[in-house]
N, C-alpha and C. Protein backbone atom coordinates (compact mmCIF):
# COMPACT_ATOMS: atom_id res chain seq x y z
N UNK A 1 4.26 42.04 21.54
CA UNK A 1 3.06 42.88 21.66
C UNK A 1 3.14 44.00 20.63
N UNK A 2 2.19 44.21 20.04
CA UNK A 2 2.20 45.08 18.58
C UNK A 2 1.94 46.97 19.87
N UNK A 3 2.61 47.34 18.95
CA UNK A 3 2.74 48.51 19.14
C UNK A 3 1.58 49.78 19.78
N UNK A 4 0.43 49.43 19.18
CA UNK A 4 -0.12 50.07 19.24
C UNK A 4 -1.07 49.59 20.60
N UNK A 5 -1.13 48.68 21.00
CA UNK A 5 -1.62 47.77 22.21
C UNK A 5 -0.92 48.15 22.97
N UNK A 6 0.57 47.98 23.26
CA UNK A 6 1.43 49.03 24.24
C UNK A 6 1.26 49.84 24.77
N UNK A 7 0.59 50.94 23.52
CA UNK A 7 0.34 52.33 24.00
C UNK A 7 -1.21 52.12 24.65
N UNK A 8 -1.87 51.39 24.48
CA UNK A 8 -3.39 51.89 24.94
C UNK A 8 -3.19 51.51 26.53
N UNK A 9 -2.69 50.76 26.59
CA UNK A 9 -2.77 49.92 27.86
C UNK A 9 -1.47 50.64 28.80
N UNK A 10 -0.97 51.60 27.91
CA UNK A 10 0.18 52.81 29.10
C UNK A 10 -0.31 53.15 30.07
N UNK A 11 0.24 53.85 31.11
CA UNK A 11 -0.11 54.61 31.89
C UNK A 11 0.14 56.25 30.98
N UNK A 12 -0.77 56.72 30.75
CA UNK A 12 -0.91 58.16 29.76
C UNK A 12 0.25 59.31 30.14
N UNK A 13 -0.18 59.03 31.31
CA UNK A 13 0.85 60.43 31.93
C UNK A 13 2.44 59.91 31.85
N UNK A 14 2.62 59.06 32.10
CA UNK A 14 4.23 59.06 31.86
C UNK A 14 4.93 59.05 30.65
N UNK A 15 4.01 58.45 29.76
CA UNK A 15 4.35 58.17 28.24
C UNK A 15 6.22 57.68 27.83
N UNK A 16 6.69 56.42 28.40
CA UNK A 16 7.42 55.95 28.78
C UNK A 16 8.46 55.79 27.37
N UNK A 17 7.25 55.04 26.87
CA UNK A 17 7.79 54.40 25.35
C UNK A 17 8.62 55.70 24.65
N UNK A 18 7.61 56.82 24.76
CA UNK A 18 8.30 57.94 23.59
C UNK A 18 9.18 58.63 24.56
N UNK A 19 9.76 58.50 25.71
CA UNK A 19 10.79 59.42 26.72
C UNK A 19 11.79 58.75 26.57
N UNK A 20 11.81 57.85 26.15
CA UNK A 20 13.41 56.58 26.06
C UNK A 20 13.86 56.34 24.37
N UNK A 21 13.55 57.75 23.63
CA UNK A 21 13.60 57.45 21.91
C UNK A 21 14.39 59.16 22.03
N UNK A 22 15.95 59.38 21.85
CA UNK A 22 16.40 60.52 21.41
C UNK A 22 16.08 61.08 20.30
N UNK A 23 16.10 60.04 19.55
CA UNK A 23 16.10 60.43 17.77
C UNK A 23 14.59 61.14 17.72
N UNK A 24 13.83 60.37 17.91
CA UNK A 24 12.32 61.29 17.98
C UNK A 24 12.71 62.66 18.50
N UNK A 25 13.33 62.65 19.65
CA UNK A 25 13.38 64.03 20.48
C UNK A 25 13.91 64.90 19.32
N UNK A 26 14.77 64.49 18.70
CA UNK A 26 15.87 64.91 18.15
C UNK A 26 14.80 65.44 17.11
N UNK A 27 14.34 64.95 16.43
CA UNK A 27 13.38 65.43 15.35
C UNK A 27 12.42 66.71 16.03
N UNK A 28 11.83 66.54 16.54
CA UNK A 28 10.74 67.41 17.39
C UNK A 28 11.37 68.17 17.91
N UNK A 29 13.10 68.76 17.94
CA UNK A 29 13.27 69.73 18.60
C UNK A 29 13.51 70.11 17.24
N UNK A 30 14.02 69.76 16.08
CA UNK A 30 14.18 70.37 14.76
C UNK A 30 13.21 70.88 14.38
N UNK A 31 11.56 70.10 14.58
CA UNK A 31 10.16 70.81 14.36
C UNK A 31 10.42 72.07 14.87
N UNK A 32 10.48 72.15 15.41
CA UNK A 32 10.10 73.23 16.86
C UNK A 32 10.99 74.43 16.18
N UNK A 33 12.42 73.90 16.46
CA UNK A 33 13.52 75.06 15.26
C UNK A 33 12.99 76.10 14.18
N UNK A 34 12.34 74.81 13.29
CA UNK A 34 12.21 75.36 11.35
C UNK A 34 10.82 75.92 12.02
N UNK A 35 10.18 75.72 12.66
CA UNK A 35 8.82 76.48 12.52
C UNK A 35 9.24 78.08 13.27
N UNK A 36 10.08 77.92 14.24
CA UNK A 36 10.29 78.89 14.89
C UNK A 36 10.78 80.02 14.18
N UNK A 37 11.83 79.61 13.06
CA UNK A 37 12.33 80.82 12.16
C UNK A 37 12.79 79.99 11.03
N UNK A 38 11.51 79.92 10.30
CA UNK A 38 11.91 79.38 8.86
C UNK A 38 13.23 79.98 8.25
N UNK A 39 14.04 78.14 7.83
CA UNK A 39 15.16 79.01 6.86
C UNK A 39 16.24 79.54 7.78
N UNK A 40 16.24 79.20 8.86
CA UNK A 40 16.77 80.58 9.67
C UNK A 40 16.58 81.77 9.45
N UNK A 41 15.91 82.04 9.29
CA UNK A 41 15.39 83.57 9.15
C UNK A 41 14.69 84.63 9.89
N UNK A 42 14.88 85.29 10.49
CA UNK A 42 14.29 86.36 11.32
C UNK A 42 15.41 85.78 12.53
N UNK A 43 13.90 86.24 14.14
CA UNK A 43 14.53 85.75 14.66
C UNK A 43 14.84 84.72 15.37
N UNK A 44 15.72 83.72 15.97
CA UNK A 44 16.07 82.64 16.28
C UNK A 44 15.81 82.68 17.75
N UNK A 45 15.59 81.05 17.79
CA UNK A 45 14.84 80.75 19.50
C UNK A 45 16.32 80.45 19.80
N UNK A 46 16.13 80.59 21.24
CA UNK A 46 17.59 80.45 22.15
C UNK A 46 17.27 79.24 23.10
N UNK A 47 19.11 78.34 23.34
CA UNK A 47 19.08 77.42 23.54
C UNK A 47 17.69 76.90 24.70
N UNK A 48 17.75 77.75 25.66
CA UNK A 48 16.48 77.34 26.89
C UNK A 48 15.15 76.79 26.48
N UNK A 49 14.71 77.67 25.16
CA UNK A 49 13.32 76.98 24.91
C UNK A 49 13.24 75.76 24.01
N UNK A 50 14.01 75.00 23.80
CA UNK A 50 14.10 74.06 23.39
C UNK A 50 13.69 72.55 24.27
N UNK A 51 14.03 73.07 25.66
CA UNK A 51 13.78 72.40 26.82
C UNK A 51 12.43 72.19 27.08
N UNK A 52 11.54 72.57 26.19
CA UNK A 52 10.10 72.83 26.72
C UNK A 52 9.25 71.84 25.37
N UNK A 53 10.14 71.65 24.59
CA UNK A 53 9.93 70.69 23.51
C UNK A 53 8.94 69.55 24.14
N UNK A 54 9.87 68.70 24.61
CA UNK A 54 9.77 67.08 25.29
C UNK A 54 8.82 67.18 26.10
N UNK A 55 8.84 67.88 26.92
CA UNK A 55 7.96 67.91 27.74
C UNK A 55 6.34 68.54 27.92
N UNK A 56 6.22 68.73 26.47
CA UNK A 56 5.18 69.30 26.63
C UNK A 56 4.55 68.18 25.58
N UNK A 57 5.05 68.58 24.38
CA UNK A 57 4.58 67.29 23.50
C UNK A 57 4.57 65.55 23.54
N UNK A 58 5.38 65.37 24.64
CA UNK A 58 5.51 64.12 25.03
C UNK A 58 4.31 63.37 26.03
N UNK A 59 3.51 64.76 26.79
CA UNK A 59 2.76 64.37 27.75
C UNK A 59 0.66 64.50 26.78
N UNK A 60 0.36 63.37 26.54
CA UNK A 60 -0.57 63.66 25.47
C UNK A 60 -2.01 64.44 25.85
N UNK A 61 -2.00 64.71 27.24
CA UNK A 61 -2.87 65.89 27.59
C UNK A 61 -2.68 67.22 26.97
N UNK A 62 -1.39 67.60 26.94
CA UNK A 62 -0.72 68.95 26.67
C UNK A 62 -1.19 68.79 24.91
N UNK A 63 -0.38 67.57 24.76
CA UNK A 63 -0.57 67.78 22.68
C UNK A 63 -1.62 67.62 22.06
N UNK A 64 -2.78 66.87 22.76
CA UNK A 64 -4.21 66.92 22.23
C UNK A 64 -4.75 68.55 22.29
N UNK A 65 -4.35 68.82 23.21
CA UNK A 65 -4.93 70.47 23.14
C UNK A 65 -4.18 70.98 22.09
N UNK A 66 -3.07 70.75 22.20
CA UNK A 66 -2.43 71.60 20.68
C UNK A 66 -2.82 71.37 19.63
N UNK A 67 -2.82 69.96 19.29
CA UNK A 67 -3.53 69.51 18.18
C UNK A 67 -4.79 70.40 17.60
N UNK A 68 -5.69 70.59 19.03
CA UNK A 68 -7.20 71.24 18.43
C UNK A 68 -7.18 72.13 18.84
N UNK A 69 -6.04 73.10 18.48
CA UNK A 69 -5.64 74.75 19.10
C UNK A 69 -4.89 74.72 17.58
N UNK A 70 -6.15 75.90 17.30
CA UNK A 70 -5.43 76.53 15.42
C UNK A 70 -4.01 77.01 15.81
N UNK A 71 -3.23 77.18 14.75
CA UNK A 71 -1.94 77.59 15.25
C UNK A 71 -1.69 79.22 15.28
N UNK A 72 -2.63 80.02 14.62
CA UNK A 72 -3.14 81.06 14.84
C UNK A 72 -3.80 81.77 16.43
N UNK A 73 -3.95 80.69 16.85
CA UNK A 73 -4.38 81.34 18.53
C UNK A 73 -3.51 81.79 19.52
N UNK A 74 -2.67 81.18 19.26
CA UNK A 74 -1.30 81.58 20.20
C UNK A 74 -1.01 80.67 21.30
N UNK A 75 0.25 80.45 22.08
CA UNK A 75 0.59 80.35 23.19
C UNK A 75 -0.57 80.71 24.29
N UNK A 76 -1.11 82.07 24.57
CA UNK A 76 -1.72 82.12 25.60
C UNK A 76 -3.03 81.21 25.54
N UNK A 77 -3.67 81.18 24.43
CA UNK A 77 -5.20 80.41 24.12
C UNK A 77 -5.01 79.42 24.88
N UNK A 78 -3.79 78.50 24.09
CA UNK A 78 -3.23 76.83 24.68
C UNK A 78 -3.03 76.90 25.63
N UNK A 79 -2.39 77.86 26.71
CA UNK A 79 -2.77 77.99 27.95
C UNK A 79 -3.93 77.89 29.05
N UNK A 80 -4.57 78.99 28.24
CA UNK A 80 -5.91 79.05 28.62
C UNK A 80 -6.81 77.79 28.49
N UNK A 81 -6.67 76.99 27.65
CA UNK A 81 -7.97 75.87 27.98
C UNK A 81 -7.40 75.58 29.09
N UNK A 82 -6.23 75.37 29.65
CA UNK A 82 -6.46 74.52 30.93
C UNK A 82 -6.75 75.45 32.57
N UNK A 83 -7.63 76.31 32.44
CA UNK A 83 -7.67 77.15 33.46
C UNK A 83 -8.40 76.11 34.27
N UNK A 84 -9.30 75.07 34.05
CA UNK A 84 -9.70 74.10 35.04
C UNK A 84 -8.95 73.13 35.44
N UNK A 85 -7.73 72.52 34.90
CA UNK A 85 -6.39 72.10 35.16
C UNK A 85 -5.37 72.27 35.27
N UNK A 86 -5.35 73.23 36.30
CA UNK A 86 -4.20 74.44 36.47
C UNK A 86 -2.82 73.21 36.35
N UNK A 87 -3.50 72.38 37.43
CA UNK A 87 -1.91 71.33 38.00
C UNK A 87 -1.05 70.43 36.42
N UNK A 88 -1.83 70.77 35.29
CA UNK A 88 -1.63 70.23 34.18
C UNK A 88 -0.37 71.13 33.47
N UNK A 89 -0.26 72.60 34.03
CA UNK A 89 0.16 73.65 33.17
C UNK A 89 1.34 73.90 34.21
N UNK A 90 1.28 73.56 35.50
CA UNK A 90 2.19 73.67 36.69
C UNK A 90 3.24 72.26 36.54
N UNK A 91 2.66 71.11 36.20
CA UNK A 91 3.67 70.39 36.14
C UNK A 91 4.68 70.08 34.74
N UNK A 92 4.48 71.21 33.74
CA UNK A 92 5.55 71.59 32.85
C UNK A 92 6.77 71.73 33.46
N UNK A 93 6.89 72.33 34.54
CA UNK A 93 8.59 72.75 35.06
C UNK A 93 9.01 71.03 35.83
N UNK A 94 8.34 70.43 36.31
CA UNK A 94 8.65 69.27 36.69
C UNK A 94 9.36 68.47 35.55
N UNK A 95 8.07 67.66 34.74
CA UNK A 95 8.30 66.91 33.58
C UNK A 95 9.67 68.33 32.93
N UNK A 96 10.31 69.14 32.93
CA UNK A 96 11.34 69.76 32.36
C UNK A 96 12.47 69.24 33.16
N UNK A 97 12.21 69.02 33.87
CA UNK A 97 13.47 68.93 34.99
C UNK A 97 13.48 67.37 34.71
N UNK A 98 12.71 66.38 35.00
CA UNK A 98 12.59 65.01 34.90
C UNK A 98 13.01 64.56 33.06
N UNK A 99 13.15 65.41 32.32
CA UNK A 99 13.36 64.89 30.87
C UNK A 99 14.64 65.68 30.47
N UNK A 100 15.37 66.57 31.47
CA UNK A 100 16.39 67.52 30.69
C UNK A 100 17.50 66.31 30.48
N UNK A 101 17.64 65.59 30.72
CA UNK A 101 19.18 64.44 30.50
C UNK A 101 18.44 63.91 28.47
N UNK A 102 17.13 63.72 28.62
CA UNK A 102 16.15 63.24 27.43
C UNK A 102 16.71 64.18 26.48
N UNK A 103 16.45 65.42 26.87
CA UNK A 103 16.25 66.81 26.14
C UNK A 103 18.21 67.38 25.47
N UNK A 104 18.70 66.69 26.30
CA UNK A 104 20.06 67.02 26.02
C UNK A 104 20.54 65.91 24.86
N UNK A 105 20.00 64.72 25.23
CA UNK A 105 20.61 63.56 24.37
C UNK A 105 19.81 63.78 23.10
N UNK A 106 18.48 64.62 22.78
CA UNK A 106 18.00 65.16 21.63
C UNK A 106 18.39 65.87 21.15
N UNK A 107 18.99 67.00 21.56
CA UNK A 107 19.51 68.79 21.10
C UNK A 107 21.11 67.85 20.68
N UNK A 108 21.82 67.34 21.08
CA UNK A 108 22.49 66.28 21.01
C UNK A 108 23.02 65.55 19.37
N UNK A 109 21.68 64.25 19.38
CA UNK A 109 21.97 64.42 18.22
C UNK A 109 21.29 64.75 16.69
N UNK A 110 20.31 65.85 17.07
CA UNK A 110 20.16 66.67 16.36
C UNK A 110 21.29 67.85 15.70
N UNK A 111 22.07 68.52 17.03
CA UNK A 111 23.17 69.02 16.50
C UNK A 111 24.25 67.79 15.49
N UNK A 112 24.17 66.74 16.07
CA UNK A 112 25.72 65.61 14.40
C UNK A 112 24.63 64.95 13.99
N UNK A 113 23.68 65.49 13.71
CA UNK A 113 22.70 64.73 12.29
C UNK A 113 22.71 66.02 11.44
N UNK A 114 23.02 67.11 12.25
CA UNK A 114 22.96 68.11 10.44
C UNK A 114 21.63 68.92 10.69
N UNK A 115 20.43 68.50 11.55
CA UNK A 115 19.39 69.21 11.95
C UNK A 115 19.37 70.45 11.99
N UNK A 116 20.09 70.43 13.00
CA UNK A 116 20.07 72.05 13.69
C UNK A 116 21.85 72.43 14.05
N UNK A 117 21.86 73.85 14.28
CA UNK A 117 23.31 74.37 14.52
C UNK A 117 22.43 75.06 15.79
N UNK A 118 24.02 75.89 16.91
CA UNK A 118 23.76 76.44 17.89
C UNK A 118 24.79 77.61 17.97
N UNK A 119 24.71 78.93 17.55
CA UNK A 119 25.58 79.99 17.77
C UNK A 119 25.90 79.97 18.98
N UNK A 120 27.36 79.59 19.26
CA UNK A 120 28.14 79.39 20.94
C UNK A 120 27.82 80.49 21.45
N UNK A 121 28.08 81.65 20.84
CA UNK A 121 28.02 82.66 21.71
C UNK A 121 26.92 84.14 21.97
N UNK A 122 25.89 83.38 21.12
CA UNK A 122 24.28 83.81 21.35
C UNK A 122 23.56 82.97 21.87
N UNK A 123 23.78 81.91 21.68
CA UNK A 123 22.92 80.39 22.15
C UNK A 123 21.57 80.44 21.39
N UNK A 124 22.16 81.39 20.20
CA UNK A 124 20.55 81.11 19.08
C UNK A 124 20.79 79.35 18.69
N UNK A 125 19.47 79.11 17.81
CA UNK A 125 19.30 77.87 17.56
C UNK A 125 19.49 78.01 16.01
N UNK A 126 19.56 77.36 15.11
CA UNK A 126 19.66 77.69 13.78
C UNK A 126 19.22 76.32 13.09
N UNK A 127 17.61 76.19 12.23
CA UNK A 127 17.48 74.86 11.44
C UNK A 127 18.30 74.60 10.11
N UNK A 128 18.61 73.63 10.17
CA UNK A 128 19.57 73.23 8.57
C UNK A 128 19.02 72.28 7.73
N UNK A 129 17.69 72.27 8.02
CA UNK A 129 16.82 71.34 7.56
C UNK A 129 15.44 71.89 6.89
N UNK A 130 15.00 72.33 6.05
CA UNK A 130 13.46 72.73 5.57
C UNK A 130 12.25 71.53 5.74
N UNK A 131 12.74 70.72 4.91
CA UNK A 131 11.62 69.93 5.24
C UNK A 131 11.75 68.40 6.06
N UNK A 132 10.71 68.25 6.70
CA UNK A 132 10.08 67.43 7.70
C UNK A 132 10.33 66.01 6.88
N UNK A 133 10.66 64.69 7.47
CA UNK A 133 10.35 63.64 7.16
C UNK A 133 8.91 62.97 7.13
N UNK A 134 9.21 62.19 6.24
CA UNK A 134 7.54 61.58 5.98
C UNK A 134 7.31 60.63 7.14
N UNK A 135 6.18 60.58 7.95
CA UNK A 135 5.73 59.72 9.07
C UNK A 135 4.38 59.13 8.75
N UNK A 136 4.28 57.86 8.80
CA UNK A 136 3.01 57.05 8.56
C UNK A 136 2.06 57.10 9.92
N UNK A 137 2.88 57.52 10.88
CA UNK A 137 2.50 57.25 12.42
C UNK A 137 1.64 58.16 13.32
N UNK A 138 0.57 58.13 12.86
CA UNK A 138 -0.61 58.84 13.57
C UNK A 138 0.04 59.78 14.62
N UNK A 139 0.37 59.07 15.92
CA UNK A 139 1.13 59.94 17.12
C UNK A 139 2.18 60.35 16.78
N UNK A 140 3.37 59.99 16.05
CA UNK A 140 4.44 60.96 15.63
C UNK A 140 3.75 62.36 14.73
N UNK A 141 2.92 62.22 14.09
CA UNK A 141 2.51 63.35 12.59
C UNK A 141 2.00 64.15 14.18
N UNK A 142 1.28 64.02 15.19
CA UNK A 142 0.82 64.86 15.85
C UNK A 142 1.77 65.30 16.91
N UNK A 143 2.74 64.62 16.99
CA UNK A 143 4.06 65.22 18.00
C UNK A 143 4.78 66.17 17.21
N UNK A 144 5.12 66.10 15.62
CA UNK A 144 5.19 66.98 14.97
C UNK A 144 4.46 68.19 14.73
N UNK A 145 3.53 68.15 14.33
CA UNK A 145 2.73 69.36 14.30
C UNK A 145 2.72 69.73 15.86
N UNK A 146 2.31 69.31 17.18
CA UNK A 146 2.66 69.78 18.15
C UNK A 146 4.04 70.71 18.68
N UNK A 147 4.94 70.40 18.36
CA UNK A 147 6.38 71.05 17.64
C UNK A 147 6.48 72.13 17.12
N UNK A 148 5.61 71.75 16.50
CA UNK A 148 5.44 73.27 15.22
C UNK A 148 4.84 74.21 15.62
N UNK A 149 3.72 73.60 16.09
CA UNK A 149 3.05 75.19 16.20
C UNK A 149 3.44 75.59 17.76
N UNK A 150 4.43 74.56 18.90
CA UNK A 150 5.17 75.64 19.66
C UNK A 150 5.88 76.35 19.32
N UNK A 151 6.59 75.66 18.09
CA UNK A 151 7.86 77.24 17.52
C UNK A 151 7.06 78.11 16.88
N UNK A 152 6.15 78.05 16.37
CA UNK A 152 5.39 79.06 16.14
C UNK A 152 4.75 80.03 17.08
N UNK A 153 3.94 79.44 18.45
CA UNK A 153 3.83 80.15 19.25
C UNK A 153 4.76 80.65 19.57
N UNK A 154 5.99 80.31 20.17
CA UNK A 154 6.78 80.75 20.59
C UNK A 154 7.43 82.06 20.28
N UNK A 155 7.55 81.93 18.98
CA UNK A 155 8.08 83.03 17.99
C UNK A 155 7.29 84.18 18.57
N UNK A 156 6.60 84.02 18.71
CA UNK A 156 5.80 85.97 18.50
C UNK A 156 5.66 85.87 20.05
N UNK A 157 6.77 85.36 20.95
CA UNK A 157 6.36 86.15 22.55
C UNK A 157 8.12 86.17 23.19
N UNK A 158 8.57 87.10 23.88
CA UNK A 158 9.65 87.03 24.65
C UNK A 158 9.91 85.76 25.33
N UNK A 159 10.75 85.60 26.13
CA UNK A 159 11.48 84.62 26.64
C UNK A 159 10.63 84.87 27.71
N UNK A 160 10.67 85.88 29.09
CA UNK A 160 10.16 85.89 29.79
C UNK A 160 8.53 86.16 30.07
N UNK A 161 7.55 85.99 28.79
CA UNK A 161 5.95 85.55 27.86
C UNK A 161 6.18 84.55 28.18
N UNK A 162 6.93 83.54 27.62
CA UNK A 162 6.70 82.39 27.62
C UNK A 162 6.63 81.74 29.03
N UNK A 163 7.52 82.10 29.82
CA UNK A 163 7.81 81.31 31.23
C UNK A 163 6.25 81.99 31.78
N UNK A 164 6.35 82.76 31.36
CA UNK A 164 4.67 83.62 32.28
C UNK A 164 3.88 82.87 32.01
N UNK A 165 3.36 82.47 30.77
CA UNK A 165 2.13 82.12 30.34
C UNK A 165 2.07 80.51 30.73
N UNK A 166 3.33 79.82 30.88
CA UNK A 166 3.43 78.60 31.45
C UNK A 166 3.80 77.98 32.55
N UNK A 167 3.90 79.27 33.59
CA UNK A 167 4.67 78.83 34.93
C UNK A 167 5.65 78.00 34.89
N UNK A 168 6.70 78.61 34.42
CA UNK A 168 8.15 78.07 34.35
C UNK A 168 9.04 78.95 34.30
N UNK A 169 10.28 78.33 34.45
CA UNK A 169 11.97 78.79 34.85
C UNK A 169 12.61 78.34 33.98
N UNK A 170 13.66 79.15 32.97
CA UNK A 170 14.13 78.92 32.05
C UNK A 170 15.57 78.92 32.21
C-alpha cells in the first residue's frame, strides 16, 4: 500500500505511522533546538520542553494550526484558536505522557547523531546542527516548520508561560 493511501485512510488522531519513527522525532526535536536559540546562542531551552515536541506536532489538528499561525503571533495566538476546542489543548499533557518512551528514544538519538548536546548540569539543550535536511515530503516539511516555530514560540516565554498557556506539567 503506497504511502500516502495509509495516511488518508488513518485514524487522524492517533497518527500511528509517524509515533513509531525515532529518527523523525529525532529531527523535529533538533528543529525545535536551532530555532529555539540559533547557533546556540542566547538563551537555551531546557531539557522538559522538548517533551512537548512529539506531541504536539505529531497530532495534525495541533500542526495545521501552526502551519497557518505566522510565526510572529506567538504561543498564546496558537493557543487561542482553539478556545472552541478546549479538549484539543487539554489533551497535550496526555499525548505527553503516552509518547515520553517516543520522546526519549528521539532526544536519544539525536544526542549520538551529533544533533543536539545537553549541559548535565543545567539541562540546557544545545543545537550542533544549523541547517535542516532537505525533505521532498509534504507532511515532514510541515512537521518541521511546526518545530520551528515552537522553538520559536517558545523562546520568548518562561517555562512556567508555557505550561500556562497549554495546560500542562513539565
Amino acid at each position: 500500500m503506497e504511502a500516502s493511501t495509509r495516511r488518508s485512510t488513518q485514524d487522524p488522531s492517533e497518527d500511528i505511522y509517524l509515533v513509531q519513527n525515532p529518527a523523525l522525532g529525532a529531527a523535529l526535536v533538533w528543529r525545535f533546538v536551532e530555532a529555539y536559540a540559533p547557533k546556540a546562542a542566547g538563551k537555551l531551552p531546557v531539557l522538559p520542553l522538548l517533551f512537548l515536541v512529539l506531541p504536539i506536532v505529531y497530532r495534525k489538528e495541533l500542526r495545521d494550526v501552526a502551519v497557518s499561525t505566522q510565526i510572529s503571533s506567538g504561543l498564546r495566538l496558537f493557543a487561542g484558536k482553539f478556545k472552541k476546542e478546549q479538549e484539543v489543548l487539554y489533551g497535550i499533557q496526555s499525548r505527553m505522557l503516552r509518547l515520553k518512551k517516543l520522546s526519549l528514544s528521539s532526544i536519544s538519538i539525536a544526542l549520538h547523531c551529533g544533533l543536539i548536546s545537553i549541559n548535565t548540569e543545567s539541562a540546557e539543550i544545545s543545537s550542533l546542527r544549523q541547517k535542516a535536511p532537505k525533505h521532498d515530503d509534504d507532511d515532514i516539511k510541515h512537521m518541521m516548520r511546526t518545530a520551528e516555530k515552537l522553538g520559536h514560540w517558545c523562546k520568548e516565554l518562561t517555562l512556567p508561560e508555557v505550561q500556562a498557556i497549554l495546560r500542562i506539567k513539565l
